[in-house]
C-alpha atoms as a PDB file:
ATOM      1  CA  UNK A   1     -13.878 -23.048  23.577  1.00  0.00           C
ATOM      2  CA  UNK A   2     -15.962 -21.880  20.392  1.00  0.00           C
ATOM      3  CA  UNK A   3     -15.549 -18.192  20.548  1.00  0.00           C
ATOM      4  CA  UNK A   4     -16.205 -15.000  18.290  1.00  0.00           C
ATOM      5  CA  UNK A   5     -13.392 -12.821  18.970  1.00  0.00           C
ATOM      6  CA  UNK A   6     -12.261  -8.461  17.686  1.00  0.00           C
ATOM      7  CA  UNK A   7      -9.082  -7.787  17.918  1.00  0.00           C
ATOM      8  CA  UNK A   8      -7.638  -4.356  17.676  1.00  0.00           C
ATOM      9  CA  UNK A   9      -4.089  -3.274  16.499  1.00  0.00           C
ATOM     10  CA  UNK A  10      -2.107  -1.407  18.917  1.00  0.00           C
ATOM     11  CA  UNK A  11      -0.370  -0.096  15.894  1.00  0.00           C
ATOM     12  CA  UNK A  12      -2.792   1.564  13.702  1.00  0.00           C
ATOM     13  CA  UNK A  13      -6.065   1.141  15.507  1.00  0.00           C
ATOM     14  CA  UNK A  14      -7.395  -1.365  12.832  1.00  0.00           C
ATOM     15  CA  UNK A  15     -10.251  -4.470  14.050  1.00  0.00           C
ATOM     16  CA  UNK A  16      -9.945  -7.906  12.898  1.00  0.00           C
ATOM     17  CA  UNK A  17     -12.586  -9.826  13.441  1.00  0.00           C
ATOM     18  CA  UNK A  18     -12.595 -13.532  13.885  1.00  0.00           C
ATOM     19  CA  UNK A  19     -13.775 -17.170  15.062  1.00  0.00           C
ATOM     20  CA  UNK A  20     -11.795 -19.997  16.559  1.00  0.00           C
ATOM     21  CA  UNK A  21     -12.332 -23.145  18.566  1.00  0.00           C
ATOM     22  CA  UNK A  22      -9.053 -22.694  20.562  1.00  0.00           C
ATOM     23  CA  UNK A  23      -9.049 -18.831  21.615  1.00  0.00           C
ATOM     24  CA  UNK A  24      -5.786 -18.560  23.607  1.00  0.00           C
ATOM     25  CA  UNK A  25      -3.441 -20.444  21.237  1.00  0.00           C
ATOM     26  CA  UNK A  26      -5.216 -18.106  18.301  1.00  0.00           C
ATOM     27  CA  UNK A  27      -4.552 -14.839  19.772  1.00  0.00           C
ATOM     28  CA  UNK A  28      -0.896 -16.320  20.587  1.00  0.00           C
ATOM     29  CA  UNK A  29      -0.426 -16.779  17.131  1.00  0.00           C
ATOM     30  CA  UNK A  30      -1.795 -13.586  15.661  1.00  0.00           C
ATOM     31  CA  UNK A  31       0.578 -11.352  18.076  1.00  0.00           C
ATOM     32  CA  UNK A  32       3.219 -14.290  17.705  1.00  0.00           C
ATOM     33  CA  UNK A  33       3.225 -12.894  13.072  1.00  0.00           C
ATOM     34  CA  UNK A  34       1.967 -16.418  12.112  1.00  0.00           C
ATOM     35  CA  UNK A  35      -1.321 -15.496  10.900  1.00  0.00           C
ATOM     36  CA  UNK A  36      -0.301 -13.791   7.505  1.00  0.00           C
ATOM     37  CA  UNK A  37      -3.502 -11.559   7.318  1.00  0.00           C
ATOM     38  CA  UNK A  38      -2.850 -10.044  10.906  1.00  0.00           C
ATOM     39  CA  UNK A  39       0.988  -9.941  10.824  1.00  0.00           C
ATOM     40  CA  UNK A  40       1.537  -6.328   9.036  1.00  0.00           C
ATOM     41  CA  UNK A  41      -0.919  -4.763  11.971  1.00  0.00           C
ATOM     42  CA  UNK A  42       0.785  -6.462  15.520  1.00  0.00           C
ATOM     43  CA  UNK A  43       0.838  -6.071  18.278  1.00  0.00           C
ATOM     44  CA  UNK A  44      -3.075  -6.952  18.897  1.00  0.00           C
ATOM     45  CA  UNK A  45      -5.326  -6.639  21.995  1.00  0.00           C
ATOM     46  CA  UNK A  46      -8.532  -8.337  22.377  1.00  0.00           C
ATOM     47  CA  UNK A  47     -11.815  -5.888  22.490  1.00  0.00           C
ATOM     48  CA  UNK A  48     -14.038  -8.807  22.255  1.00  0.00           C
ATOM     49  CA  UNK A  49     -14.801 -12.234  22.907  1.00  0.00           C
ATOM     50  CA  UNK A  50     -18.035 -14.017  23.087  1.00  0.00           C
ATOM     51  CA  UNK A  51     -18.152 -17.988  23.722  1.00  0.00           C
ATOM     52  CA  UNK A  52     -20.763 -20.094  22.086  1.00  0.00           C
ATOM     53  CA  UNK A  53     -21.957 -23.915  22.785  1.00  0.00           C
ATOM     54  CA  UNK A  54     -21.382 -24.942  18.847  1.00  0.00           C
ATOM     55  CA  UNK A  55     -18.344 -23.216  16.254  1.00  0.00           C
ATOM     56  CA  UNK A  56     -20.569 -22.710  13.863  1.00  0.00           C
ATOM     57  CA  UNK A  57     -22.511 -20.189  15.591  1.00  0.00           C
ATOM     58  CA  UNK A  58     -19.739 -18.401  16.470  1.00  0.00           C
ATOM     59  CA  UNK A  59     -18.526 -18.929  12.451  1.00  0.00           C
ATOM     60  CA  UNK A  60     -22.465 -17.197  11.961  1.00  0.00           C
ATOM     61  CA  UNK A  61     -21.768 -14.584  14.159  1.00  0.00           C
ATOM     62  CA  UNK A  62     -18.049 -13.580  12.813  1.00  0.00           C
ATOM     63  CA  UNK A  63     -19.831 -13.424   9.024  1.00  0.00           C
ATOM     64  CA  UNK A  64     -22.117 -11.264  10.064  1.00  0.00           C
ATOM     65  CA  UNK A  65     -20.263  -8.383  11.548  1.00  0.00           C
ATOM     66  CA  UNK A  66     -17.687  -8.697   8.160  1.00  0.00           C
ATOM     67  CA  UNK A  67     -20.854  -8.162   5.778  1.00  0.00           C
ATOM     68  CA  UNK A  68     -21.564  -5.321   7.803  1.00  0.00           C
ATOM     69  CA  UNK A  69     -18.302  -3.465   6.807  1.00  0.00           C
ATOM     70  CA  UNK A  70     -18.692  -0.938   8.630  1.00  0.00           C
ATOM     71  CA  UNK A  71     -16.720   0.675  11.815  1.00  0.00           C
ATOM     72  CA  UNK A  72     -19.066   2.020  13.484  1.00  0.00           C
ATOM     73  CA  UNK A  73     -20.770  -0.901  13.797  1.00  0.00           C
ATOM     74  CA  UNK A  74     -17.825  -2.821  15.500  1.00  0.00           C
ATOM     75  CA  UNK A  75     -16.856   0.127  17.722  1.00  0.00           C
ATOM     76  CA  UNK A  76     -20.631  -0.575  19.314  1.00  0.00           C
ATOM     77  CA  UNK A  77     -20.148  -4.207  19.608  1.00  0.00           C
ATOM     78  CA  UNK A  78     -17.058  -3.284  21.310  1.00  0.00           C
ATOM     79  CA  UNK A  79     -18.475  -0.723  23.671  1.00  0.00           C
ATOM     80  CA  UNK A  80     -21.556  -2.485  24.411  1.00  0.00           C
ATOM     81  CA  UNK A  81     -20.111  -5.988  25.184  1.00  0.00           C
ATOM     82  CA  UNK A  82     -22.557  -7.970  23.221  1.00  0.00           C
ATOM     83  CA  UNK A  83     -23.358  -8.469  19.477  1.00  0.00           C
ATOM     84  CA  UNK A  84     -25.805  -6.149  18.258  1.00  0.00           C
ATOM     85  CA  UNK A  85     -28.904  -7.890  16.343  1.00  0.00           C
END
C-alpha cells in the first residue's frame, strides 16, 4: 500500500508528515524508536492516511505539505480528511 500518512505525537502535539509503501510496519517502527527523526517525540497516533495507486504520488503529495511549513495548514488536512489543493 502506497500511502501519505501525519502522524501526531502524543507527547508534545508535534505532526510528522510522511510517505511509505508499507504503512503498518512504518508506523510500527516510528512508535517502536527506530526511526531516528521521530524517536525524541513517541508515542505517535495516526491523523492521516491517504492511499494512492503509484508511491510516487504519494512521495508528491508528502513534499508538498513539508514546503508548506505551516500548521495550520496540516491541522486542515487533518480535520478535513483530504489533502487540500
Amino acid at each position: 500500500m502506497n500511502a501519505l500518512y501525519i502522524l501526531q505525537s502524543e507527547k508534545t502535539g508535534r505532526y510528522y508528515i510522511g510517505s511509505t509503501t508499507d504503512f503498518n510496519n512504518r508506523i510500527i517502527k516510528h512508535n517502536a524508536g527506530l526511526v531516528l527523526s521521530t524517536k525524541a517525540y513517541k508515542p505517535w497516533k495516526v491523523v492521516f492516511m491517504q492511499d494512492y495507486a503509484v508511491y510516487s504520488d504519494a512521495r508528491k503529495a508528502e513534499l508538498k505539505i513539508k514546503r508548506y511549513k505551516r500548521r495550520d495548514y496540516i491541522e486542515k488536512i487533518v480535520q478535513s480528511g483530504q489533502m487540500i489543493l
